[in-house]
PDB file of N, CA and C in Angstrom:
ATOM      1  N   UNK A   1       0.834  -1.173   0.000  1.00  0.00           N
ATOM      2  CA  UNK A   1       0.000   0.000   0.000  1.00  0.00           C
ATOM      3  C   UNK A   1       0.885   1.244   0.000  1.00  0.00           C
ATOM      4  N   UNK A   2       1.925   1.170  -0.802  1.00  0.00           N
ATOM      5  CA  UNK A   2       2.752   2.316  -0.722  1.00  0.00           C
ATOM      6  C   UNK A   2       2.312   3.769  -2.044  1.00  0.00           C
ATOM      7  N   UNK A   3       3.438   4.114  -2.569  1.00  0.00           N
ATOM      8  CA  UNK A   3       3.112   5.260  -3.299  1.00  0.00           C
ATOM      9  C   UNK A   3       4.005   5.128  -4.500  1.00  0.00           C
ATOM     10  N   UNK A   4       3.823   5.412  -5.384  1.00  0.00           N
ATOM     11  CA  UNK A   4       4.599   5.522  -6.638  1.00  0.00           C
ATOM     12  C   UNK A   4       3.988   6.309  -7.520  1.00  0.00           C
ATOM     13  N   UNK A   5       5.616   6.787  -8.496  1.00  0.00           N
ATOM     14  CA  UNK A   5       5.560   7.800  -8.943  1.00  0.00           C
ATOM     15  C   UNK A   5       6.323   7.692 -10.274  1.00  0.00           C
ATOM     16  N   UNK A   6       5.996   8.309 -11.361  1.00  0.00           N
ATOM     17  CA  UNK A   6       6.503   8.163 -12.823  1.00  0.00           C
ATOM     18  C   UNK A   6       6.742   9.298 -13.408  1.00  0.00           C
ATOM     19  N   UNK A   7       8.235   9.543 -13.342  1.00  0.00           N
ATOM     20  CA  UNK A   7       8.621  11.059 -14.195  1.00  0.00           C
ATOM     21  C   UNK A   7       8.910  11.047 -15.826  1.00  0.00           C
ATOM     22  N   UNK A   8       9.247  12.288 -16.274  1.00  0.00           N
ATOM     23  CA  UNK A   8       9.462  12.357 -17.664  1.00  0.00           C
ATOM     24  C   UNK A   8      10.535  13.407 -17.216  1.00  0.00           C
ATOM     25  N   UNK A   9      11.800  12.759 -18.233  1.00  0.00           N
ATOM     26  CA  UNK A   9      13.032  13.880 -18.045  1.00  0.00           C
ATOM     27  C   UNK A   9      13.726  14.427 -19.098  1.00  0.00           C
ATOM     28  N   UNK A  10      14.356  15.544 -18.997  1.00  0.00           N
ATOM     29  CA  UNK A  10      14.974  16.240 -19.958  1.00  0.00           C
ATOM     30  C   UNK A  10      16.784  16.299 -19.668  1.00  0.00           C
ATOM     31  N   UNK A  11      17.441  16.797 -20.628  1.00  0.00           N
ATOM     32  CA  UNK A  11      18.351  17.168 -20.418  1.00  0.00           C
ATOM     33  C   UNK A  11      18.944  18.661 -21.068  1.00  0.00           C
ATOM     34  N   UNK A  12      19.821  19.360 -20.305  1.00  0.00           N
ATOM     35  CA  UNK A  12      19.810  20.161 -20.905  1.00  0.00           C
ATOM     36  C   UNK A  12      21.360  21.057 -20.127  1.00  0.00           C
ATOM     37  N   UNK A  13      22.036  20.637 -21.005  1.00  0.00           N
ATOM     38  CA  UNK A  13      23.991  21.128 -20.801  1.00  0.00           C
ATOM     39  C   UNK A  13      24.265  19.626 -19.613  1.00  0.00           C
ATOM     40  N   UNK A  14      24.385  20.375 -18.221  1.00  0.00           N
ATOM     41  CA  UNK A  14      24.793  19.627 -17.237  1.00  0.00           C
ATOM     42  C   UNK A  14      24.043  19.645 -16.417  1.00  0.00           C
ATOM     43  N   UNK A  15      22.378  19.508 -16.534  1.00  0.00           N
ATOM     44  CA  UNK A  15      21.395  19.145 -16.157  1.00  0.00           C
ATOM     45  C   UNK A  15      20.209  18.341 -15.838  1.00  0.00           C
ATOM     46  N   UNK A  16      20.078  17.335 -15.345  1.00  0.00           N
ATOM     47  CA  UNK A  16      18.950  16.586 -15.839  1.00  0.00           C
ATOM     48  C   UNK A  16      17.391  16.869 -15.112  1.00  0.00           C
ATOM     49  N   UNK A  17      16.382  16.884 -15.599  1.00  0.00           N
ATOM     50  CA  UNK A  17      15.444  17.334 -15.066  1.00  0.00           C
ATOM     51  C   UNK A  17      14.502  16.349 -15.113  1.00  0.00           C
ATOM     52  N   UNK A  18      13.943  15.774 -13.796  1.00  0.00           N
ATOM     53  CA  UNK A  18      12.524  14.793 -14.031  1.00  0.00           C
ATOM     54  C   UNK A  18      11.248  15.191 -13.351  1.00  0.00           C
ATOM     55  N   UNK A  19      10.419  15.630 -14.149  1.00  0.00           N
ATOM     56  CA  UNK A  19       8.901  16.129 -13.670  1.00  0.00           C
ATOM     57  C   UNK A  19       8.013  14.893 -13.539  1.00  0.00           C
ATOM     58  N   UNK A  20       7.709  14.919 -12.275  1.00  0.00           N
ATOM     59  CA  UNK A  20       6.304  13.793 -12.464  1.00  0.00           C
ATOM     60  C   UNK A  20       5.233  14.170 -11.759  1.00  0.00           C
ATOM     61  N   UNK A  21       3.976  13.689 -11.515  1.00  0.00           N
ATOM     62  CA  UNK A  21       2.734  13.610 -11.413  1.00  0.00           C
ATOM     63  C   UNK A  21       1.906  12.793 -11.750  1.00  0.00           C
ATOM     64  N   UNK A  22       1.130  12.605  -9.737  1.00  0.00           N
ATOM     65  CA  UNK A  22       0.522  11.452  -9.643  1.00  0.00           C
ATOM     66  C   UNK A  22      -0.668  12.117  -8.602  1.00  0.00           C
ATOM     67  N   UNK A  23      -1.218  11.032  -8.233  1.00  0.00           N
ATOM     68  CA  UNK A  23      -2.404  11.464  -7.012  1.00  0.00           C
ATOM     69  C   UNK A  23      -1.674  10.720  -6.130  1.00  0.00           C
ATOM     70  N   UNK A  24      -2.698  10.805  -4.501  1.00  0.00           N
ATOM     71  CA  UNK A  24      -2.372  10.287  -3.370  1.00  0.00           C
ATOM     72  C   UNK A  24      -3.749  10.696  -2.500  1.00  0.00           C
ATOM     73  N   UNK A  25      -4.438   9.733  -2.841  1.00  0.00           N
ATOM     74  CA  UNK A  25      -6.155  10.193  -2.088  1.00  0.00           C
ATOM     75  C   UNK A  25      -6.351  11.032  -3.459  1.00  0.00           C
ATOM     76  N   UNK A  26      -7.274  12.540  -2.907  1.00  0.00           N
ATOM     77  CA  UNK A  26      -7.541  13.372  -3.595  1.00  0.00           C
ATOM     78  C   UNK A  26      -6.836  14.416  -4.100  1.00  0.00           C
ATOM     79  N   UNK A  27      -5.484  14.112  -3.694  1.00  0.00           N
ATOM     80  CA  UNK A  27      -4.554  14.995  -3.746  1.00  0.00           C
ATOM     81  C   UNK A  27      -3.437  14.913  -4.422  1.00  0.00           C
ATOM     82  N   UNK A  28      -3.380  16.316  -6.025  1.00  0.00           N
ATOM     83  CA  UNK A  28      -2.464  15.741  -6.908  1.00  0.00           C
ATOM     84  C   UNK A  28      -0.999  16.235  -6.306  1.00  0.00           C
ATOM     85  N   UNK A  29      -0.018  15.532  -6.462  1.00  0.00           N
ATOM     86  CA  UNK A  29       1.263  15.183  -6.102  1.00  0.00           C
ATOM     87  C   UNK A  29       2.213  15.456  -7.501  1.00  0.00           C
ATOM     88  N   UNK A  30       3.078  16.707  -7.359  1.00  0.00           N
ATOM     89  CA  UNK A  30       3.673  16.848  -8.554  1.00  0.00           C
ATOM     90  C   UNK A  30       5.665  17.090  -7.860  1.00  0.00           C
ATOM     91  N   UNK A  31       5.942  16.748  -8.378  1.00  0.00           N
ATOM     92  CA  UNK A  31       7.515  15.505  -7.962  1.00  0.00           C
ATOM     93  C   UNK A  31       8.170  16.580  -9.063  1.00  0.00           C
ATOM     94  N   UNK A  32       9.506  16.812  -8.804  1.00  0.00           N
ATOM     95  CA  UNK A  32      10.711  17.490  -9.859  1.00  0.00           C
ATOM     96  C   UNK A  32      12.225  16.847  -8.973  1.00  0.00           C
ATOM     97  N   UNK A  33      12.498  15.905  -9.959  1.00  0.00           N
ATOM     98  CA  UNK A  33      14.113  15.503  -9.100  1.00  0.00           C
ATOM     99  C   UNK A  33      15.358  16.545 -10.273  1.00  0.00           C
ATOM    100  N   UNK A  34      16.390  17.001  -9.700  1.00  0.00           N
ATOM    101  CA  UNK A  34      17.243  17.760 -10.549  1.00  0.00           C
ATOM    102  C   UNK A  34      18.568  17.036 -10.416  1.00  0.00           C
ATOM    103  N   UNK A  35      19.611  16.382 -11.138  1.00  0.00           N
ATOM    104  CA  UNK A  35      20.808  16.090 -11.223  1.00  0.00           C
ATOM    105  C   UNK A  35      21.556  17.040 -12.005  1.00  0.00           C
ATOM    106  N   UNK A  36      22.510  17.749 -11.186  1.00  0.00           N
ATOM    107  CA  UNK A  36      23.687  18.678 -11.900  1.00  0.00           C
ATOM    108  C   UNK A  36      24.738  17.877 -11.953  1.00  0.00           C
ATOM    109  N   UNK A  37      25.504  17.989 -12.834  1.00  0.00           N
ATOM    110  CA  UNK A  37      26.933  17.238 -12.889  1.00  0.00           C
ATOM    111  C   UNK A  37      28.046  18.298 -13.641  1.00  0.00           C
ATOM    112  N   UNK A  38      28.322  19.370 -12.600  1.00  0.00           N
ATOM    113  CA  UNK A  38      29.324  20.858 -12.920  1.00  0.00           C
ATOM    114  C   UNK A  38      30.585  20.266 -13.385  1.00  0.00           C
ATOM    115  N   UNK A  39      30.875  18.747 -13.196  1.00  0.00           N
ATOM    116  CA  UNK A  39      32.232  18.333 -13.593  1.00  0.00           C
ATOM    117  C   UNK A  39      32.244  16.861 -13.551  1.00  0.00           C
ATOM    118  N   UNK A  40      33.457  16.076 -13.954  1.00  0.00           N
ATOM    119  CA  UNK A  40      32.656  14.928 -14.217  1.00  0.00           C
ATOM    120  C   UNK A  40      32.836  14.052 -12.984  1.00  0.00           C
ATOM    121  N   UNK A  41      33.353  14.653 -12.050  1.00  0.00           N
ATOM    122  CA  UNK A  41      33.361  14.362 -10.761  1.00  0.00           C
ATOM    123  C   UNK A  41      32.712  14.568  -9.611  1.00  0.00           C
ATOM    124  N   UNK A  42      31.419  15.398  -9.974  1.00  0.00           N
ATOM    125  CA  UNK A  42      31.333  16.277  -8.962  1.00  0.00           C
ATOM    126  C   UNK A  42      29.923  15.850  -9.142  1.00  0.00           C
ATOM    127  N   UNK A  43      28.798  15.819  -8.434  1.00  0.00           N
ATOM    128  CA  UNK A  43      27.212  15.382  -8.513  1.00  0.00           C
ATOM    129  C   UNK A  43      26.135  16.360  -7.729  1.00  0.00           C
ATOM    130  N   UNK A  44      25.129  17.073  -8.176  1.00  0.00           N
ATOM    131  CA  UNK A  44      24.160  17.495  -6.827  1.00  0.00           C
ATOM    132  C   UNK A  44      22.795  17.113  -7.411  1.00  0.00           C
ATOM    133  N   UNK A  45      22.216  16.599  -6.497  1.00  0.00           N
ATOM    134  CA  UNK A  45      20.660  15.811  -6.487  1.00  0.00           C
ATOM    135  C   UNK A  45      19.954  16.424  -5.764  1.00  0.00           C
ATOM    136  N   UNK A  46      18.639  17.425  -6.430  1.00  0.00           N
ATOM    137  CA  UNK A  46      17.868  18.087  -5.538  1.00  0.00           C
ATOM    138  C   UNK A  46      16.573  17.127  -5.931  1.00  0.00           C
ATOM    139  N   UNK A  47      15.579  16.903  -4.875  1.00  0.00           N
ATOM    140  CA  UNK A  47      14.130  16.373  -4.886  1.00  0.00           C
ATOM    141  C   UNK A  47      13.297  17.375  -4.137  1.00  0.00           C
ATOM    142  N   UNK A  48      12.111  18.070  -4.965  1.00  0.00           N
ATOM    143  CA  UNK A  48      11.358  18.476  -4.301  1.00  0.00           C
ATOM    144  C   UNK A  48       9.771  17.978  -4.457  1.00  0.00           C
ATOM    145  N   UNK A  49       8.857  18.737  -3.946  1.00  0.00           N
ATOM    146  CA  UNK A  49       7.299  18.091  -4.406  1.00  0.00           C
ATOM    147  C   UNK A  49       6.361  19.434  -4.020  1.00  0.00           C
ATOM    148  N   UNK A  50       5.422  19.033  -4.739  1.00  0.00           N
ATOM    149  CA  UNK A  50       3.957  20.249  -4.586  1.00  0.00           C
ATOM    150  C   UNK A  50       2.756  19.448  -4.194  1.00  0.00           C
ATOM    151  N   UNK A  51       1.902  19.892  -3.667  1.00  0.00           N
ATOM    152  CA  UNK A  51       0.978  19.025  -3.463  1.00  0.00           C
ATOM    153  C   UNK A  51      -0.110  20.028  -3.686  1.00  0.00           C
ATOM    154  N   UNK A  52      -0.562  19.718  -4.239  1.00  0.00           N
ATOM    155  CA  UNK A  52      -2.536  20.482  -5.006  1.00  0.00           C
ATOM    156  C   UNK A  52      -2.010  21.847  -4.935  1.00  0.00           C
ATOM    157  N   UNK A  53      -1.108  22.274  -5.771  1.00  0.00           N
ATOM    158  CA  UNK A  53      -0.622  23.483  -6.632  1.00  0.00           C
ATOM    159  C   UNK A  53       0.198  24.392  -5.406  1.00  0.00           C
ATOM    160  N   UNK A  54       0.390  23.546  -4.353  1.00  0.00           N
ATOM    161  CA  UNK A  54       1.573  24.811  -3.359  1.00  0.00           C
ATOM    162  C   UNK A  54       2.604  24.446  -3.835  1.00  0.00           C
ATOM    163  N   UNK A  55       3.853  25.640  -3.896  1.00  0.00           N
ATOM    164  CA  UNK A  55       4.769  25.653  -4.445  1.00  0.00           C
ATOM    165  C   UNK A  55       5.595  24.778  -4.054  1.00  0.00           C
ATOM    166  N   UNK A  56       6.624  24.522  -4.687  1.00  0.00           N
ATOM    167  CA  UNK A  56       8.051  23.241  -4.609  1.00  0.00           C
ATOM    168  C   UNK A  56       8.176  23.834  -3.369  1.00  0.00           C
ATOM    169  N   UNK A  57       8.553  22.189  -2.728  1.00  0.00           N
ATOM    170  CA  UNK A  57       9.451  22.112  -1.304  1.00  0.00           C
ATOM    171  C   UNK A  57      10.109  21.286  -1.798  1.00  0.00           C
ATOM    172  N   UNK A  58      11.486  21.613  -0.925  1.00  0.00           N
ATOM    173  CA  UNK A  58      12.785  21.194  -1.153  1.00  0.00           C
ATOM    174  C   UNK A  58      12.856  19.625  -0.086  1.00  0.00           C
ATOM    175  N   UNK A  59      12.800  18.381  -0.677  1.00  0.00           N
ATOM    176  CA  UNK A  59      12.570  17.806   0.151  1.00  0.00           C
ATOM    177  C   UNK A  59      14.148  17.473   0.365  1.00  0.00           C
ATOM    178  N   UNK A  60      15.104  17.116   0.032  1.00  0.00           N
ATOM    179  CA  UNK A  60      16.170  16.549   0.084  1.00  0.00           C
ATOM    180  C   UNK A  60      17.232  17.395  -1.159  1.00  0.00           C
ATOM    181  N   UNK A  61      18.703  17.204  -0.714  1.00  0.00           N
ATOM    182  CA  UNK A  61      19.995  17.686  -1.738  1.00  0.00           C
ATOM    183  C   UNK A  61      21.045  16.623  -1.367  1.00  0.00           C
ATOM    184  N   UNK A  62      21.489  15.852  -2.455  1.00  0.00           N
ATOM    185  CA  UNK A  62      22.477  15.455  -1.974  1.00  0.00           C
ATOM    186  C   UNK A  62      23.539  15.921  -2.917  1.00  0.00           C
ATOM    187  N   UNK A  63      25.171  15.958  -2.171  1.00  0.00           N
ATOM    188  CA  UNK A  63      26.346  15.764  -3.294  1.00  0.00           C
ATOM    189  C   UNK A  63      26.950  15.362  -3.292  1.00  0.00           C
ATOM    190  N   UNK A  64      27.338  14.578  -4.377  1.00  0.00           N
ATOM    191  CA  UNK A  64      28.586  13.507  -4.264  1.00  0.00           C
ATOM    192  C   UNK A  64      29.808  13.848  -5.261  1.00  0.00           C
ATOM    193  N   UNK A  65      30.575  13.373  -4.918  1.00  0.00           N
ATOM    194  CA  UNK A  65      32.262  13.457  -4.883  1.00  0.00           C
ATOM    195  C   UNK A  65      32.534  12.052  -5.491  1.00  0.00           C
ATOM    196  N   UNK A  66      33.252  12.192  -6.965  1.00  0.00           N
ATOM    197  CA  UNK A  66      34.008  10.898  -7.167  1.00  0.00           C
ATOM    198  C   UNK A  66      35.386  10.396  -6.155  1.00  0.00           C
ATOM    199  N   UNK A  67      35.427   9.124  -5.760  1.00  0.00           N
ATOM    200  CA  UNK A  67      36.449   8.576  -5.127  1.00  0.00           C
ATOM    201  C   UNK A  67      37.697   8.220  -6.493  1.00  0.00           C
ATOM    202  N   UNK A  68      38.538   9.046  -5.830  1.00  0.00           N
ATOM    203  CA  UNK A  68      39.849   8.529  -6.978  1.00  0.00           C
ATOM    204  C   UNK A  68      40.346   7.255  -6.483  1.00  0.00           C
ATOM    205  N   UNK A  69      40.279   6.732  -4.629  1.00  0.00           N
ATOM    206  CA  UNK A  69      40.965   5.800  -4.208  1.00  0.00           C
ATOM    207  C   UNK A  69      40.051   4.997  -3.192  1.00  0.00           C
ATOM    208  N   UNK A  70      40.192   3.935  -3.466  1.00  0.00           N
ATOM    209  CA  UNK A  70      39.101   3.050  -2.439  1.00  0.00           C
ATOM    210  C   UNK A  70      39.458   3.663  -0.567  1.00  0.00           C
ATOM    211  N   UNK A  71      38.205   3.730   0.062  1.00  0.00           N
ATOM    212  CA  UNK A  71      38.666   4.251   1.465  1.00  0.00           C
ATOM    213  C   UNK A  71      37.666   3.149   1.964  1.00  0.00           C
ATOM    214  N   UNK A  72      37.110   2.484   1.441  1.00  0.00           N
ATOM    215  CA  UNK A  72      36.024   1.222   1.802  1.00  0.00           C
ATOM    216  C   UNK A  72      35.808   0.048   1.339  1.00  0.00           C
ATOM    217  N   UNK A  73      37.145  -0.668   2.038  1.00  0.00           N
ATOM    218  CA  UNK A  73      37.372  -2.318   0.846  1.00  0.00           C
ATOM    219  C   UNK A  73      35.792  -3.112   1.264  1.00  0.00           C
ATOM    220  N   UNK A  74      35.019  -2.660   2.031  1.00  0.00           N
ATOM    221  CA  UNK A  74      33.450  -3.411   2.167  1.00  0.00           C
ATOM    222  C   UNK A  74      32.871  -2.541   0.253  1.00  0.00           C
ATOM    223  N   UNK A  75      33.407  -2.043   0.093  1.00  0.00           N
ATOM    224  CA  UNK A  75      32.383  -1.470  -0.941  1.00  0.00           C
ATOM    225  C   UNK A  75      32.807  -1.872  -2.402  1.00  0.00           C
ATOM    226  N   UNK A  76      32.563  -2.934  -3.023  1.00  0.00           N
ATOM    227  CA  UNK A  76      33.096  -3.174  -4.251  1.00  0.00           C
ATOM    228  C   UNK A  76      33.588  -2.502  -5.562  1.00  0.00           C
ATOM    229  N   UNK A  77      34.395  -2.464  -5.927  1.00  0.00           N
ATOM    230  CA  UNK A  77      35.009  -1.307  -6.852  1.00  0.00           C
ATOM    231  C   UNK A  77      34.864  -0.030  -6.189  1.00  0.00           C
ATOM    232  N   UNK A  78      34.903   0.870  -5.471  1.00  0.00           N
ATOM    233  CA  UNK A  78      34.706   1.577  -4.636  1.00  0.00           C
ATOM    234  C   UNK A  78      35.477   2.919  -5.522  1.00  0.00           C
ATOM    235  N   UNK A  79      36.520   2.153  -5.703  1.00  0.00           N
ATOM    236  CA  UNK A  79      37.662   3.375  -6.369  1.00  0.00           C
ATOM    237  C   UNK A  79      37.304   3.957  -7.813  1.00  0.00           C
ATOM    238  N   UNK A  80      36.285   2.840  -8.125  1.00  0.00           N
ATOM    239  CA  UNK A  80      36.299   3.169 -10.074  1.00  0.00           C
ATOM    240  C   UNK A  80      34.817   4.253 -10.165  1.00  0.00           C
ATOM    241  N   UNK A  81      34.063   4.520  -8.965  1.00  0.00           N
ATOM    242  CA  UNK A  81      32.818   5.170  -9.085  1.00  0.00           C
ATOM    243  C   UNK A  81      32.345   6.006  -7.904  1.00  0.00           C
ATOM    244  N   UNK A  82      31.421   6.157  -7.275  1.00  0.00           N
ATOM    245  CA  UNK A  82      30.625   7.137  -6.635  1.00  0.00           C
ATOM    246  C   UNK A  82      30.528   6.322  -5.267  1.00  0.00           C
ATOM    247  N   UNK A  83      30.906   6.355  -4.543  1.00  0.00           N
ATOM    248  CA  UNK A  83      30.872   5.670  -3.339  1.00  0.00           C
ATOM    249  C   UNK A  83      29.677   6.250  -2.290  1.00  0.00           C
ATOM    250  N   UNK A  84      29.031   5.312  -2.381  1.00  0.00           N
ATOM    251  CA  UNK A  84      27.746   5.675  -1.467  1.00  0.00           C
ATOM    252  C   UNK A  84      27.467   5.166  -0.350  1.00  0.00           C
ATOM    253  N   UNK A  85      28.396   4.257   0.496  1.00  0.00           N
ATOM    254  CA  UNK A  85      28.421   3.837   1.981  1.00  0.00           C
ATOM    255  C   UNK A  85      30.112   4.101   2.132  1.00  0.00           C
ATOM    256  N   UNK A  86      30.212   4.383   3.370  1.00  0.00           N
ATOM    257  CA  UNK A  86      31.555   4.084   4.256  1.00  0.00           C
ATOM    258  C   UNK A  86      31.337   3.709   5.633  1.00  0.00           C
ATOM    259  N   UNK A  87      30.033   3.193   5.706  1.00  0.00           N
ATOM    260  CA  UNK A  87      30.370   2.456   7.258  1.00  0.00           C
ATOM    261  C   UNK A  87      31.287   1.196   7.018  1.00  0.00           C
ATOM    262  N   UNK A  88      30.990   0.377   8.023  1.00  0.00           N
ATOM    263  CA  UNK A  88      31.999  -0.843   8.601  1.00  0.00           C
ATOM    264  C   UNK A  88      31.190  -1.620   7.555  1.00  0.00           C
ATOM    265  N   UNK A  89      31.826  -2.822   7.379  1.00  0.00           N
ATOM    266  CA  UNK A  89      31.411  -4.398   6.424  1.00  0.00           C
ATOM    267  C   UNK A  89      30.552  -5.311   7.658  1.00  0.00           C
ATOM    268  N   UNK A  90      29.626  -5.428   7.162  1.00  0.00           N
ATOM    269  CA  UNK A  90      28.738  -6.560   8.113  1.00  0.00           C
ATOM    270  C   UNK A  90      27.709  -6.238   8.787  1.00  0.00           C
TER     271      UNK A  90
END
């Protein structure tokens, strides 16, 4: 009984843009996720949402940093991509 949601995205330079819209009860639900990529190392992920035409809230930003060198042998290939855990293994 959860929620789901289906965007349509664009691109545009070092931008990606995904608009979606759905309901939830009576209430339409309109979703915009943004991926910047200023370098080819460098990442920012904004998610916001509207709900029955109030303006975007910022629900979340994240940014990520390419790893040039593994700092997390729990994390497989760690060094060749975007490392998204560094806790402990197990």
């Amino acid at each position: 009984m959860g929620w789901s949601n289906s965007a349509k995205g664009t691109v545009d330079g070092d931008t990606w843009t995904f608009d979606g819209e759905s309901t939830m009860g009576d209430k339409l639900i309109k979703t915009r996720s943004t991926i910047k990529t200023p370098s080819p190392d460098d990442a920012v992920m904004r998610s916001e949402v509207s709900v029955d035409g109030s303006p975007m809230t910022l629900l979340l930003e994240l940014k990520g940093t390419r790893v040039k060198e593994s700092v997390n042998s729990c994390v497989p290939h760690a060094s060749e991509g975007w490392l998204l855990s560094a806790s402990k293994c197990g």
